[in-house]
N, C-alpha and C. Protein backbone atom coordinates (compact mmCIF):
# COMPACT_ATOMS: atom_id res chain seq x y z
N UNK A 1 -21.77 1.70 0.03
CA UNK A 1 -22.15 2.14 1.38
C UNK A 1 -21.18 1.53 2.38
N UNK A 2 -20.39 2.06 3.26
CA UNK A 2 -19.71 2.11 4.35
C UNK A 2 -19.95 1.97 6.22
N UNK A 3 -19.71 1.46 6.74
CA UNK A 3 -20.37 1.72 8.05
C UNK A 3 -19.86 2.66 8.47
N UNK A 4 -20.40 3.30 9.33
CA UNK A 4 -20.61 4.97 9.51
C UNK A 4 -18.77 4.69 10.73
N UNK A 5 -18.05 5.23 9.88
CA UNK A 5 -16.44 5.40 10.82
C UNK A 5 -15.81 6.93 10.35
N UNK A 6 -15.23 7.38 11.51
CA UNK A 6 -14.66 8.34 10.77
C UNK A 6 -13.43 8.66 11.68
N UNK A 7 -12.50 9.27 11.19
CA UNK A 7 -12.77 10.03 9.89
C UNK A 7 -12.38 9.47 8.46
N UNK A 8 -13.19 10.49 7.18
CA UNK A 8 -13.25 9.99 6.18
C UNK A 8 -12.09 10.33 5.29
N UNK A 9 -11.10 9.50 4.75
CA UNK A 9 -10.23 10.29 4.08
C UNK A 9 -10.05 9.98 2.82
N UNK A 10 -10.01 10.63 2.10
CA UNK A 10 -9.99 11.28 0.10
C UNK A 10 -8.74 10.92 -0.43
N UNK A 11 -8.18 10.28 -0.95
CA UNK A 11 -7.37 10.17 -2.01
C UNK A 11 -7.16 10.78 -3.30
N UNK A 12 -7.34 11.73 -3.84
CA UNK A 12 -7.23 12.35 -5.28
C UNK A 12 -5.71 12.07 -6.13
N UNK A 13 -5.97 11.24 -7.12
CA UNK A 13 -4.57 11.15 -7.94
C UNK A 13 -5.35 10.85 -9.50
N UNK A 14 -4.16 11.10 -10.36
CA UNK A 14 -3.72 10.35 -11.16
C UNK A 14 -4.24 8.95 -11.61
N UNK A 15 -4.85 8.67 -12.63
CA UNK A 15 -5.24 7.23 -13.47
C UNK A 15 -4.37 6.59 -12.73
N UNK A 16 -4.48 5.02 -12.40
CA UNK A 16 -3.38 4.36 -11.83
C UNK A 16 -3.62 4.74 -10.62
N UNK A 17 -3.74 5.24 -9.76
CA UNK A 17 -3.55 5.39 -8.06
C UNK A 17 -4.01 4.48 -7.26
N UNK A 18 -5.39 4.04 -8.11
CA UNK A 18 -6.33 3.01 -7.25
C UNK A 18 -5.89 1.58 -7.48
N UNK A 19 -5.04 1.66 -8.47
CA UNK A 19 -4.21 -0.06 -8.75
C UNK A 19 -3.46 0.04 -7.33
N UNK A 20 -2.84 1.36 -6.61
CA UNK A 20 -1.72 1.15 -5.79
C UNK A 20 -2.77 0.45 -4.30
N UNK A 21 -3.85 0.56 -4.54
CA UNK A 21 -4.97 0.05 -3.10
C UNK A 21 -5.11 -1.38 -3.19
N UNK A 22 -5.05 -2.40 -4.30
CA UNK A 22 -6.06 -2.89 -4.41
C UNK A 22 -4.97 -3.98 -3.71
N UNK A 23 -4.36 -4.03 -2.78
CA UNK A 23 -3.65 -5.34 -2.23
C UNK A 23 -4.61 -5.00 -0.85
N UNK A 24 -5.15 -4.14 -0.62
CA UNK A 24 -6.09 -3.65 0.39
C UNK A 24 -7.47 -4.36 0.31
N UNK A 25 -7.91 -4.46 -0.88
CA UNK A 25 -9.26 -4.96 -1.23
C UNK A 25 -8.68 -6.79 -1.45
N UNK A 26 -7.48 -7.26 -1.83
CA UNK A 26 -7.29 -8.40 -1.43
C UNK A 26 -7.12 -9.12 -0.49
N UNK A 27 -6.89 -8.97 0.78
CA UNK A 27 -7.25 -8.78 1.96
C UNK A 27 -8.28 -8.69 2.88
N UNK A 28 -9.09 -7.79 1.87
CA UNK A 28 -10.37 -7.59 2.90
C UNK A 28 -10.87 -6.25 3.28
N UNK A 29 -12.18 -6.10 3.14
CA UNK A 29 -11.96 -4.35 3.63
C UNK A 29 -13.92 -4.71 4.34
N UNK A 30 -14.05 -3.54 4.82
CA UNK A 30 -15.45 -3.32 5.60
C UNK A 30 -16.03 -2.84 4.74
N UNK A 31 -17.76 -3.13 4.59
CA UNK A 31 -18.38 -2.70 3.73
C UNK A 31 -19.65 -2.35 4.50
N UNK A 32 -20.74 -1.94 4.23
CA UNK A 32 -22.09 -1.81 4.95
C UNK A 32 -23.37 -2.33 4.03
N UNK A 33 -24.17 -3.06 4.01
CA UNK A 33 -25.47 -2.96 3.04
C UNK A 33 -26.55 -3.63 3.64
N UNK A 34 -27.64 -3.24 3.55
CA UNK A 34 -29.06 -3.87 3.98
C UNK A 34 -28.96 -5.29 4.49
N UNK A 35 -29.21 -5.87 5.85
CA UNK A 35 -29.52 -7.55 5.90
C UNK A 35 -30.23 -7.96 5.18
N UNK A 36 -30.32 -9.05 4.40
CA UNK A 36 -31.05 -9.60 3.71
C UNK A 36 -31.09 -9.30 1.91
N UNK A 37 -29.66 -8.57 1.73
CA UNK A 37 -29.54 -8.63 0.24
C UNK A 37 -29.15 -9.62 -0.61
N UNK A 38 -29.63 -10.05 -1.76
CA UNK A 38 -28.42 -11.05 -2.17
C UNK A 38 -27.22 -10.53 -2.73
N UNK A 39 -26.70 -11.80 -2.95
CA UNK A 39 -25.36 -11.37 -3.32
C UNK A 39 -24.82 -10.70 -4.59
N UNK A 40 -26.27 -10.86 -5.43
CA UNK A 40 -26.01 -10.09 -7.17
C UNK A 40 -26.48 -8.64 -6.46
N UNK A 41 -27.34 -8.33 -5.69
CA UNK A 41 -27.97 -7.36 -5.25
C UNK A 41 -26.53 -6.81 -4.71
N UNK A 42 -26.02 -7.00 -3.89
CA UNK A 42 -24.37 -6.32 -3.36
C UNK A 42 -23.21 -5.96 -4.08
N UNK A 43 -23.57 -6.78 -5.26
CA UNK A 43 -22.42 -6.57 -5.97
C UNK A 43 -23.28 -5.71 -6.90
N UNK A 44 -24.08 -5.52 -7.59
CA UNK A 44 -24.57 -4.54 -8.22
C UNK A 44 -24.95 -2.90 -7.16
N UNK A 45 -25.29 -2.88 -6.26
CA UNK A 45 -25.65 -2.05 -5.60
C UNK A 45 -24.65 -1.37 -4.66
N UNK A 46 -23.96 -2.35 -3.92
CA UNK A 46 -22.88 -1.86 -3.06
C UNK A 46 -21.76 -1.90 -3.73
N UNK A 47 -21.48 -3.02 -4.66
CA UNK A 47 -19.90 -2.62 -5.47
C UNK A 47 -20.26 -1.94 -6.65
N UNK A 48 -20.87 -1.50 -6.76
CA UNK A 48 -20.87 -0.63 -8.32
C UNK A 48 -20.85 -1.62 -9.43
N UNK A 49 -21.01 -2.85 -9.72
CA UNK A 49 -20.49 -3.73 -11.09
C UNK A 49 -22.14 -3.85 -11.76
N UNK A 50 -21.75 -3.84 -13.00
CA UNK A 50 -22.58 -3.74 -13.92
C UNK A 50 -23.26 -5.34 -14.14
N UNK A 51 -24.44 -5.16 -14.14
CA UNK A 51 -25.47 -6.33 -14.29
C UNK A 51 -24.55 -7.54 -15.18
N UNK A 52 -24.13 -7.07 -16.62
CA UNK A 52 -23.35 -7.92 -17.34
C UNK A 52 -22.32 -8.88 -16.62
N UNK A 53 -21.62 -7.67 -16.11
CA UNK A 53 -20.17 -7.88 -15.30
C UNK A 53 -20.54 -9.32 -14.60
N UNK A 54 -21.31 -8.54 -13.21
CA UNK A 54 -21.46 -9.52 -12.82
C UNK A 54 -21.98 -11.03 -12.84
N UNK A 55 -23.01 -11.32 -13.71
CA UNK A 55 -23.24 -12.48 -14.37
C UNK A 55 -21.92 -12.95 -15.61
N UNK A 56 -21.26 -12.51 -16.14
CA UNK A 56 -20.30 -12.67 -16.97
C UNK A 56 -19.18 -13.02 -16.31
N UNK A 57 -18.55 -12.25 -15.33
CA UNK A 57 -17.07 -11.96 -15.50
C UNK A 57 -16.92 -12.88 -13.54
N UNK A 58 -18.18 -12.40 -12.59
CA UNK A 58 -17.66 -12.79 -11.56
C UNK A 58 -18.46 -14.16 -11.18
N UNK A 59 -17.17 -15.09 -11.95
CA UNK A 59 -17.79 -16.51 -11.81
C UNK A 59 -17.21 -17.56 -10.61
N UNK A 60 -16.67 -16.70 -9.78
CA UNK A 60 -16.28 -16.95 -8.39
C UNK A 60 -16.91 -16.48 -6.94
N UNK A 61 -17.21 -16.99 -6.40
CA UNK A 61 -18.08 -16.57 -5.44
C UNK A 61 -18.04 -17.02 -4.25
N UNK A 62 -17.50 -16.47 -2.97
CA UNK A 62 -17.56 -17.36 -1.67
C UNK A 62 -18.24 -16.53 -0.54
N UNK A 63 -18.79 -17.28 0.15
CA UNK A 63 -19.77 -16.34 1.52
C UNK A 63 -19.31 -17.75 2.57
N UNK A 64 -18.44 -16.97 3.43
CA UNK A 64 -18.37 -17.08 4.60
C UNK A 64 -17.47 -18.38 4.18
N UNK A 65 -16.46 -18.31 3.11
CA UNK A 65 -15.39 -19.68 2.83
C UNK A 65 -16.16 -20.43 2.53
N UNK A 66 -17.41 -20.72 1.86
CA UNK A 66 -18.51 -21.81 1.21
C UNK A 66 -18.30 -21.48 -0.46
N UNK A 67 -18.35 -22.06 -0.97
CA UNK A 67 -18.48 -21.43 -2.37
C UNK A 67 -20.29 -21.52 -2.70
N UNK A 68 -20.46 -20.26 -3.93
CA UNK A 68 -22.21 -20.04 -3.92
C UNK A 68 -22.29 -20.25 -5.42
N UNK A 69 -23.36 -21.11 -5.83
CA UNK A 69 -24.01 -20.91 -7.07
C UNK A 69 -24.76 -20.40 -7.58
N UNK A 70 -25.98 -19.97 -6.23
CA UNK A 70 -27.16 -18.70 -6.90
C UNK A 70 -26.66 -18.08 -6.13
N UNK A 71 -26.45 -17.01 -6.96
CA UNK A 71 -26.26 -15.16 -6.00
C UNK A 71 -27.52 -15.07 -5.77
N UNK A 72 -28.44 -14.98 -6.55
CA UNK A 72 -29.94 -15.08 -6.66
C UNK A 72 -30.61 -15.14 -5.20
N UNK A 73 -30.39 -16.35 -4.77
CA UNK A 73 -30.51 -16.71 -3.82
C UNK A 73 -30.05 -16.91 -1.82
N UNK A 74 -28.65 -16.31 -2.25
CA UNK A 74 -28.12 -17.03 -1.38
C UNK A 74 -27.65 -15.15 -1.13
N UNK A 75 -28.18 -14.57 0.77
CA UNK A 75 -28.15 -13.64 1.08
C UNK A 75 -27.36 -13.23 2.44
N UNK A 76 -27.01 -11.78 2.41
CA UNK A 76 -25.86 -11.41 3.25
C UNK A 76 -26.55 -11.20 4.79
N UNK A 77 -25.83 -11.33 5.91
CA UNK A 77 -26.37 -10.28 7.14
C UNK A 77 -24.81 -10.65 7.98
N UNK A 78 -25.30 -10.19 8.96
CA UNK A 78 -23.92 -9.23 9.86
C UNK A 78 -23.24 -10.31 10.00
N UNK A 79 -22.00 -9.96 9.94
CA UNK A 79 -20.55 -10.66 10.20
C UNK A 79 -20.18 -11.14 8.72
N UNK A 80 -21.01 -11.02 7.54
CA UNK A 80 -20.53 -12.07 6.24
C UNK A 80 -19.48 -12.12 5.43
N UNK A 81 -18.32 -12.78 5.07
CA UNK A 81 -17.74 -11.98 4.26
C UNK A 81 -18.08 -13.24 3.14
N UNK A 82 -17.54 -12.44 2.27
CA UNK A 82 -17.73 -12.45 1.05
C UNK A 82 -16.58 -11.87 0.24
N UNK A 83 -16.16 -13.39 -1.14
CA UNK A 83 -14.75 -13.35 -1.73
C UNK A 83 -15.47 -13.59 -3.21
N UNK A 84 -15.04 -12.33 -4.13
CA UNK A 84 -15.58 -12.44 -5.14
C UNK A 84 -14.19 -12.70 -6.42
N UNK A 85 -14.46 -13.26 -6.89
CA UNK A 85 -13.10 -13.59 -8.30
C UNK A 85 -13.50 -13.87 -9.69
N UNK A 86 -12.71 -13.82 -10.41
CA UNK A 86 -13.35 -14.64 -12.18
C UNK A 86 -12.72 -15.80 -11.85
N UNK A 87 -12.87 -17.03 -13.34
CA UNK A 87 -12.48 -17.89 -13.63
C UNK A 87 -11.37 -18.37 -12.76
N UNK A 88 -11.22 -19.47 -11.95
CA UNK A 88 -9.56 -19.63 -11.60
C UNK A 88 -9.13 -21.20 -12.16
N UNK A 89 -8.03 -21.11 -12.23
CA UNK A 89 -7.40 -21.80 -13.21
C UNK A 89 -7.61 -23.27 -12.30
N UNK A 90 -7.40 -24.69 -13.58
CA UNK A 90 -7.18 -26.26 -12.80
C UNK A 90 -8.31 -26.53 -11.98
N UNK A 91 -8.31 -27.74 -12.09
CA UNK A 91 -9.39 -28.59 -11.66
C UNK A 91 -10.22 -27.54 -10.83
N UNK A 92 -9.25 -27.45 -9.16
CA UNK A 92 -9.90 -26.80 -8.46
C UNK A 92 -10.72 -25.68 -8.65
N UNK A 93 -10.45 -24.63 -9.46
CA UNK A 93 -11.07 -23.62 -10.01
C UNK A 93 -11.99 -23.85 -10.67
N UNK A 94 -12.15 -24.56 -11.34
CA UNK A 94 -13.17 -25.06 -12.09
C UNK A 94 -14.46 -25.88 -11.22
N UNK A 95 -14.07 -26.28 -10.13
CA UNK A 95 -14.86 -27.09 -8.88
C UNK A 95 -15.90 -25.64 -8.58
N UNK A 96 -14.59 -24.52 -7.96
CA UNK A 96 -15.13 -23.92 -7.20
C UNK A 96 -16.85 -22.82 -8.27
N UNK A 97 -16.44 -22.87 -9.40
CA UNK A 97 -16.92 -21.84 -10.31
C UNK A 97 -18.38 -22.27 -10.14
N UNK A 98 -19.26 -20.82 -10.08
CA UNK A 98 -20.40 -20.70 -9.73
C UNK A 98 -21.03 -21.67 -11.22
N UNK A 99 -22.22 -22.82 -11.12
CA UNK A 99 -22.71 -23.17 -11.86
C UNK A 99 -21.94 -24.40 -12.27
N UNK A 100 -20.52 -24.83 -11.56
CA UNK A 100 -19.91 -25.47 -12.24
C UNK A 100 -20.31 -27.17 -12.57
N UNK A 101 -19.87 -27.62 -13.76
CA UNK A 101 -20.62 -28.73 -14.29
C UNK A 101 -19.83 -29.93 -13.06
N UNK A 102 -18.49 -29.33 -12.40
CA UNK A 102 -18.13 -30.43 -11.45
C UNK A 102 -19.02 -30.33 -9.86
N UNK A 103 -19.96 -29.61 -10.17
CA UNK A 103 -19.98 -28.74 -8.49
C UNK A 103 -20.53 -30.02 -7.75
N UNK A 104 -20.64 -31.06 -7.85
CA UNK A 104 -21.39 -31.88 -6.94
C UNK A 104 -20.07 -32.37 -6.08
N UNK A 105 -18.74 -32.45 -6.65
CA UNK A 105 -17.79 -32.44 -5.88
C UNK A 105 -17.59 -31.77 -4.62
N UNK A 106 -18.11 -30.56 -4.16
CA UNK A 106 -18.20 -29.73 -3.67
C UNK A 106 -19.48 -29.50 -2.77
N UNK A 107 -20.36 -30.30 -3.05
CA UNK A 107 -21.51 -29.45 -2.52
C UNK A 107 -21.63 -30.10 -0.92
N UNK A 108 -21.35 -30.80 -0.58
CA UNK A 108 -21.46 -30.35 0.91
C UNK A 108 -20.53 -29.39 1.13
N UNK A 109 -19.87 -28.66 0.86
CA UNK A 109 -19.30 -27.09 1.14
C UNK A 109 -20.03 -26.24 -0.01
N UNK A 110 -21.04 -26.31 0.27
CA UNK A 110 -21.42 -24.94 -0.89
C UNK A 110 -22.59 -24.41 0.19
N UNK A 111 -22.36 -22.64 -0.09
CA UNK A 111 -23.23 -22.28 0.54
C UNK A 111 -24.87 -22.07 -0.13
N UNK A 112 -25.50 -22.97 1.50
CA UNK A 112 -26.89 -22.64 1.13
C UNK A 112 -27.84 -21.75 1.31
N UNK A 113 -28.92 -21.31 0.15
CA UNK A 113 -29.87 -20.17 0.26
C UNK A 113 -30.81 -20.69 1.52
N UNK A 114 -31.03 -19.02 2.22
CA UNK A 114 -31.41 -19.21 3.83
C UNK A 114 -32.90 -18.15 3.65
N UNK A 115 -34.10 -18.62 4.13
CA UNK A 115 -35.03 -17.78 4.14
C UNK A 115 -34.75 -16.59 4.25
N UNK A 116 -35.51 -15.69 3.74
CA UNK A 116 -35.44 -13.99 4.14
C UNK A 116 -35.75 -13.51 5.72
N UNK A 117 -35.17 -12.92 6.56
CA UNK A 117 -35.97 -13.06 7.35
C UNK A 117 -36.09 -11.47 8.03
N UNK A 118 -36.70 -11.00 8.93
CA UNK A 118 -37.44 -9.96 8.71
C UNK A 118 -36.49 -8.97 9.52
N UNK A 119 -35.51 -9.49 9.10
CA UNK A 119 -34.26 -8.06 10.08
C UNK A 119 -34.24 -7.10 9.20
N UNK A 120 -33.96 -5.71 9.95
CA UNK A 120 -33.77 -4.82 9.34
C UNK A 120 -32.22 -4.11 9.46
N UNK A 121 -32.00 -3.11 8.85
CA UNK A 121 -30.48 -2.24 8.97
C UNK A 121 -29.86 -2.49 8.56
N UNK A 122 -28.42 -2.15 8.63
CA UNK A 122 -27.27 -3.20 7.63
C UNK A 122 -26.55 -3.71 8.40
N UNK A 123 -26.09 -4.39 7.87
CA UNK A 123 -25.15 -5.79 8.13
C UNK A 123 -23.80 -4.95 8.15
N UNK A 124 -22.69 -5.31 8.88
CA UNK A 124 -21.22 -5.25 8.24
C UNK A 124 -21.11 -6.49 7.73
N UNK A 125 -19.85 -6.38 6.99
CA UNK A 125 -19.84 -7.27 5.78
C UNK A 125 -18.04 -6.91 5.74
N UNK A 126 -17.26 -8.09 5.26
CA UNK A 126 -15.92 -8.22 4.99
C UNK A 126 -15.90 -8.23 3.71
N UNK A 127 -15.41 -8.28 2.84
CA UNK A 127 -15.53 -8.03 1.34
C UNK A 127 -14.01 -8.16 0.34
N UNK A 128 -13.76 -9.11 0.15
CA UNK A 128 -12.20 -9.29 -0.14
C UNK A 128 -12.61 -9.65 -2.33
N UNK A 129 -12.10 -9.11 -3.18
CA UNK A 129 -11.85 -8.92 -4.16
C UNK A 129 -10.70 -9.81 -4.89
N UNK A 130 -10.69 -10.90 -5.82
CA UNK A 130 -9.62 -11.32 -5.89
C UNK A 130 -9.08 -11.28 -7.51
N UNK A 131 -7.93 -11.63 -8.50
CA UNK A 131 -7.26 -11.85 -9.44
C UNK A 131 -8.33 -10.84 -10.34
N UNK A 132 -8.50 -10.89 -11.27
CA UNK A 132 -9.08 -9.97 -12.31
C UNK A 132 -9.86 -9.36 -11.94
N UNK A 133 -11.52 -9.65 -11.45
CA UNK A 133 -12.24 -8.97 -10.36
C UNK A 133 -11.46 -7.61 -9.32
N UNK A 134 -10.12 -8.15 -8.85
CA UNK A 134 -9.95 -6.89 -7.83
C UNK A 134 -9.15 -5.56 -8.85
N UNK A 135 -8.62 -6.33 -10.13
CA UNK A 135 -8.35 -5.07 -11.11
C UNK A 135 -9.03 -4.49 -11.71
N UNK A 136 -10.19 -4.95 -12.44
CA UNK A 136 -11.57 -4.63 -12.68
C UNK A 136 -12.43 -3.74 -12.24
N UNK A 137 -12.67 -4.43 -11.33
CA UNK A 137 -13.99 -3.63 -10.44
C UNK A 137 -13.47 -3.05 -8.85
N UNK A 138 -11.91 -3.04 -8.51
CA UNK A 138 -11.64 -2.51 -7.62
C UNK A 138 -11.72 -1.05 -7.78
N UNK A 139 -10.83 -0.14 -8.76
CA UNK A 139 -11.09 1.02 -8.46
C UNK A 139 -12.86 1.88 -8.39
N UNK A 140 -13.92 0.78 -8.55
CA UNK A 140 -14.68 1.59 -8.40
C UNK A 140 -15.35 1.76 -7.37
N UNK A 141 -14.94 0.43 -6.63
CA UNK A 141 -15.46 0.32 -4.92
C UNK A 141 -14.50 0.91 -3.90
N UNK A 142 -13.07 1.54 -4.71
CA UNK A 142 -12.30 2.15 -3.44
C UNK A 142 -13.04 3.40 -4.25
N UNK A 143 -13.84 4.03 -4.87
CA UNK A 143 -14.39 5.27 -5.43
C UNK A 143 -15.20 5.25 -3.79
N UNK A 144 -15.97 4.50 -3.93
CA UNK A 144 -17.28 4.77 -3.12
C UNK A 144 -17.21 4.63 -1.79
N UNK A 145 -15.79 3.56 -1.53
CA UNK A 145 -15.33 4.13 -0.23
C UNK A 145 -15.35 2.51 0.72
N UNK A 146 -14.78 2.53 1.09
CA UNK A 146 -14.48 1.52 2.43
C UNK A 146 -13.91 1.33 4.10
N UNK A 147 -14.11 0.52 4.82
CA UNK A 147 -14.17 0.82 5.63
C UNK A 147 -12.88 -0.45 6.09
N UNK A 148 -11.64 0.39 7.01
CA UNK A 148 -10.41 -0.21 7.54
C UNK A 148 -9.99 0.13 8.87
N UNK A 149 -9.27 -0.42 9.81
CA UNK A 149 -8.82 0.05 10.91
C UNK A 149 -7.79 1.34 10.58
N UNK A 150 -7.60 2.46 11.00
CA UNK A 150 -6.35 3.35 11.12
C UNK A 150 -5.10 2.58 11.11
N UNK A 151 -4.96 1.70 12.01
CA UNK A 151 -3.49 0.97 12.37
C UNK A 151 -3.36 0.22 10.85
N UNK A 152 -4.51 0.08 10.19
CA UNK A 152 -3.92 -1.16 9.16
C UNK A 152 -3.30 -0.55 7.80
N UNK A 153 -4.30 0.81 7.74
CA UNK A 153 -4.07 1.88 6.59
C UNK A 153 -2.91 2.46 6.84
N UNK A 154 -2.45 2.57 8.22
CA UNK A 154 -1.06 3.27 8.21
C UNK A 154 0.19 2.49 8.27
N UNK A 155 -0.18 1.45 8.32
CA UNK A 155 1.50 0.37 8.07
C UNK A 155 1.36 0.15 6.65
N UNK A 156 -0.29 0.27 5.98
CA UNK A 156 0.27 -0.17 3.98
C UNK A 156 0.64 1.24 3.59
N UNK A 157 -0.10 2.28 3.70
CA UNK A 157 1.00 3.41 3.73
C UNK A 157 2.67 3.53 4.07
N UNK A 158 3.08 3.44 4.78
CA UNK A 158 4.18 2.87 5.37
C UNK A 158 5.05 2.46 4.57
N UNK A 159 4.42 1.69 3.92
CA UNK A 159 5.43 0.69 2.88
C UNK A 159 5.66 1.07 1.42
N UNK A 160 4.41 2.48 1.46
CA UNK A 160 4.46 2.43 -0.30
C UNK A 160 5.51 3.40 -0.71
N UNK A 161 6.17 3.11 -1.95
CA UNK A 161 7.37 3.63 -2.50
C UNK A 161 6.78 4.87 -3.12
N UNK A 162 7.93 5.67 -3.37
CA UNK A 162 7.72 6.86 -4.51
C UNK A 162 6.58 6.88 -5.33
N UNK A 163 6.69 5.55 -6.49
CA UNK A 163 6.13 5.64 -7.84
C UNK A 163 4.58 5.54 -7.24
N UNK A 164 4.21 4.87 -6.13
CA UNK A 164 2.38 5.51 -5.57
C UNK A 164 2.58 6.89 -4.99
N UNK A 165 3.15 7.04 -4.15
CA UNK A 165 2.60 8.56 -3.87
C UNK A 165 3.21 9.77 -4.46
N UNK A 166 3.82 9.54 -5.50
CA UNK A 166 3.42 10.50 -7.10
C UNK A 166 2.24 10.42 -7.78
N UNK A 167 1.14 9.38 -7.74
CA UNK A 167 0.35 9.41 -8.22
C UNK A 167 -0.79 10.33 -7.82
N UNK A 168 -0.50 10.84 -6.27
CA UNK A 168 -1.14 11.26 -4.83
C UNK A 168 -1.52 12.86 -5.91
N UNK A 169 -2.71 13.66 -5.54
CA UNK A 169 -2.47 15.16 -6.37
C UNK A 169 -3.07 15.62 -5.13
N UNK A 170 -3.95 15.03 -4.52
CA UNK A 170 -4.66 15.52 -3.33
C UNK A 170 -4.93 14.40 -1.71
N UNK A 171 -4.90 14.85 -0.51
CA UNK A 171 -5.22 13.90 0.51
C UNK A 171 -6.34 14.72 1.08
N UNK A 172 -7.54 14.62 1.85
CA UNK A 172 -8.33 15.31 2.69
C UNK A 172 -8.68 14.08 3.75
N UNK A 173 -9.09 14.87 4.66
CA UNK A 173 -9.98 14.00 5.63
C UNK A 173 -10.96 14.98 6.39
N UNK A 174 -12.52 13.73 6.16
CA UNK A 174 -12.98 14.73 6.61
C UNK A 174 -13.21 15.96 5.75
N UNK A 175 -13.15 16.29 4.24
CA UNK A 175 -13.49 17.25 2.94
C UNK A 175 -12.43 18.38 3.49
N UNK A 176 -10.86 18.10 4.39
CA UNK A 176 -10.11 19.18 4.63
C UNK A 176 -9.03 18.90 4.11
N UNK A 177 -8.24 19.94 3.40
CA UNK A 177 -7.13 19.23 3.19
C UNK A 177 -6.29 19.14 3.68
N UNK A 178 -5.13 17.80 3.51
CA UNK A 178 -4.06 17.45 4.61
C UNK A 178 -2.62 17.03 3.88
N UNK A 179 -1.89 17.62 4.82
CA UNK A 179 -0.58 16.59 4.05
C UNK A 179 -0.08 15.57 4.58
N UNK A 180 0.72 14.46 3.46
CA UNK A 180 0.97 13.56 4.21
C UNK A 180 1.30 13.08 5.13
N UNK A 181 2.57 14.22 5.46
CA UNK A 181 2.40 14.01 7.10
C UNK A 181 2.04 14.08 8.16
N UNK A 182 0.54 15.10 7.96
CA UNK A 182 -0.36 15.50 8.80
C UNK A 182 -1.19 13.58 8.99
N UNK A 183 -1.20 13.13 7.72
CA UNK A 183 -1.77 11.72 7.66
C UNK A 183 -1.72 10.98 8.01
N UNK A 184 -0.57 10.67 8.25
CA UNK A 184 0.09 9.15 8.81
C UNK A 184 0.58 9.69 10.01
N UNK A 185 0.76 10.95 10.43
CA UNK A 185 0.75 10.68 12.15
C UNK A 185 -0.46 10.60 12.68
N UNK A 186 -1.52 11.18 11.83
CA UNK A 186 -2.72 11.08 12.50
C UNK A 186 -3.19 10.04 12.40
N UNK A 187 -3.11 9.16 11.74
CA UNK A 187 -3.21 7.73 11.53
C UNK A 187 -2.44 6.96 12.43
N UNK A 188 -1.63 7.49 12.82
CA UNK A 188 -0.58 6.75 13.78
C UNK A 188 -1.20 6.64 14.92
N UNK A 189 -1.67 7.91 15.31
CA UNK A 189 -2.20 7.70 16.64
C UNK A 189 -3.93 7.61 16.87
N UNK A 190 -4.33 7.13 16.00
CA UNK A 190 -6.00 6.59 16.00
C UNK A 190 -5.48 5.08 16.34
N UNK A 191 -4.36 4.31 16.19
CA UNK A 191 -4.29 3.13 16.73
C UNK A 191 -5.91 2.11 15.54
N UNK A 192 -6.81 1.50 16.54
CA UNK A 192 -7.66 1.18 16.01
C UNK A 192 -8.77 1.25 15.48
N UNK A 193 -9.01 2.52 16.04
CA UNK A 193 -10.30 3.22 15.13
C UNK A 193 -10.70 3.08 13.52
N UNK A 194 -11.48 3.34 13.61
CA UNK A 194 -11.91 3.32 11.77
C UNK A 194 -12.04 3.95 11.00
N UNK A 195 -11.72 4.01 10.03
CA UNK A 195 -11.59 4.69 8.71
C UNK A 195 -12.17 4.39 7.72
N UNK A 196 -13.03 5.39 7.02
CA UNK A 196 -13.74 5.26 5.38
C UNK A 196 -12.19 5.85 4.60
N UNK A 197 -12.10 5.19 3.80
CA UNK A 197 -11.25 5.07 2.68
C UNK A 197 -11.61 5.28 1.84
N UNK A 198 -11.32 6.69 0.68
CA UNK A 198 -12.11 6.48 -0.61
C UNK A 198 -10.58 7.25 -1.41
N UNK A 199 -10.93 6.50 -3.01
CA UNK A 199 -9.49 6.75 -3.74
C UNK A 199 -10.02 7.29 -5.32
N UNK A 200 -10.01 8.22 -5.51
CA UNK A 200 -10.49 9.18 -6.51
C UNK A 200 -9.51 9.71 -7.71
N UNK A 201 -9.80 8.95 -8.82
CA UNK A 201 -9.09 9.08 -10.20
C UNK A 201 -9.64 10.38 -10.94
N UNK A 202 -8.72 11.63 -10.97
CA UNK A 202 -8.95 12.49 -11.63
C UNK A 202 -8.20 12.83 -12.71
C-alpha cells in the first residue's frame, strides 16, 4: 500500500528490470500502512515477505535508527522509517542482529515496544531495504508499488545506461501508455510532486 500520489507509473520489462530499482529501495522509498502495525505485520502485509522469510532471513531490523528485537512488539505510525537487512557481517553486525546474544551492548539504543494506541489511518512510513533483503524481497515491493518525489525518479532515470532500459518492454502512467520521452520530461517538470512507482516482471 502506497500513499495516495499520482501519477502512477508502470514499468513492464524483462526478468532482471527490478534489480535495475533496487538502489532506489536502498535509499529509501514512501510506503503507506495502518498506525499501529507491527513491524512483522508490515513486512508481511505491506512488503509482501513470507512469514518464513521474515522470521528467517530478516534478522536486521531498525525503526527510526534504533535497532528492534521484537517485531512482535515494537509498532509503526507517521513519520517511521524503517531499515530492514539479513545477517551483517563483524562484531557490529552481530550487536545489531535482532535477538542478538551480544544485544545488551546495545540496548540503550534499541528500540522500545510503545502501547497501542487508538489512532486510526495510515501512517507514511520511509522504508529503506538493505544487502540481501533488498535483492530478495525488493522486486516484490517495487511490484506493489512505492511512493518517490518526481525530481528524485527523474535524475536515477537520468543516469541509467542502455543494458536497464533494454530491459524496459512497456512504460504507462496512469494505465496509459507512454514513451520514454514523454516520461522524463514529464517527470522533469512535476519538480516535487509524487509518484507511485511500480516495476512489473513479465
Amino acid at each position: 500500500m502506497v500513499a495516495s500520489t499520482i501519477p502512477c507509473l508502470t514499468f513492464r520489462g524483462t526478468p532482471g528490470l527490478a534489480a535495475g530499482f533496487l538502489p532506489l529501495l536502498r535509499e529509501g522509498v514512501r510506503l503507506s500502512a495502518p498506525s499501529g502495525l507491527t513491524l512483522r505485520q508490515v513486512m508481511k502485509q505491506i512488503l509482501g515477505m513470507a512469514p518464513d522469510y521474515v522470521t528467517d532471513r530478516v534478522l536486521t531490523v531498525f525503526l527510526n535508527g534504533s535497532p528492534v528485537d521484537d517485531i512482535d512488539q515494537v509498532r509503526v505510525r507517521e513519520g517511521s522509517e524503517i531499515g530492514l537487512g539479513a545477517a551483517m557481517p563483524g562484531l557490529a553486525g552481530i550487536s545489531m542482529r535482532r535477538g542478538s546474544p551480544i544485544k545488551a551492548f546495545r540496548e540503550a539504543i534499541a528500540a522500545r515496544p510503545e502501547a497501542q494506541t487508538g489512532a486510526a489511518g495510515d501512517a507514511a512510513l520511509t522504508v529503506k531495504l538493505f544487502n540481501l533483503v533488498a535483492d530478495e524481497a525488493g522486486p516484490e515491493v517495487l511490484r506493489r508499488g512505492v511512493g518517490l518525489s518526481a525530481s528524485r525518479l527523474a535524475a536515477f532515470l537520468a543516469g541509467r545506461e542502455d543494458g536497464f532500459w533494454g530491459k524496459i518492454r512497456g512504460l504507462e502512467a496512469d494505465g496509459l501508455a507512454v514513451s520514454s520521452t514523454a516520461l522524463l520530461h514529464g517527470l522533469s517538470q512535476a519538480q516535487d510532486r509524487g509518484v507511485t512507482l511500480s516495476v512489473i516482471e513479465e
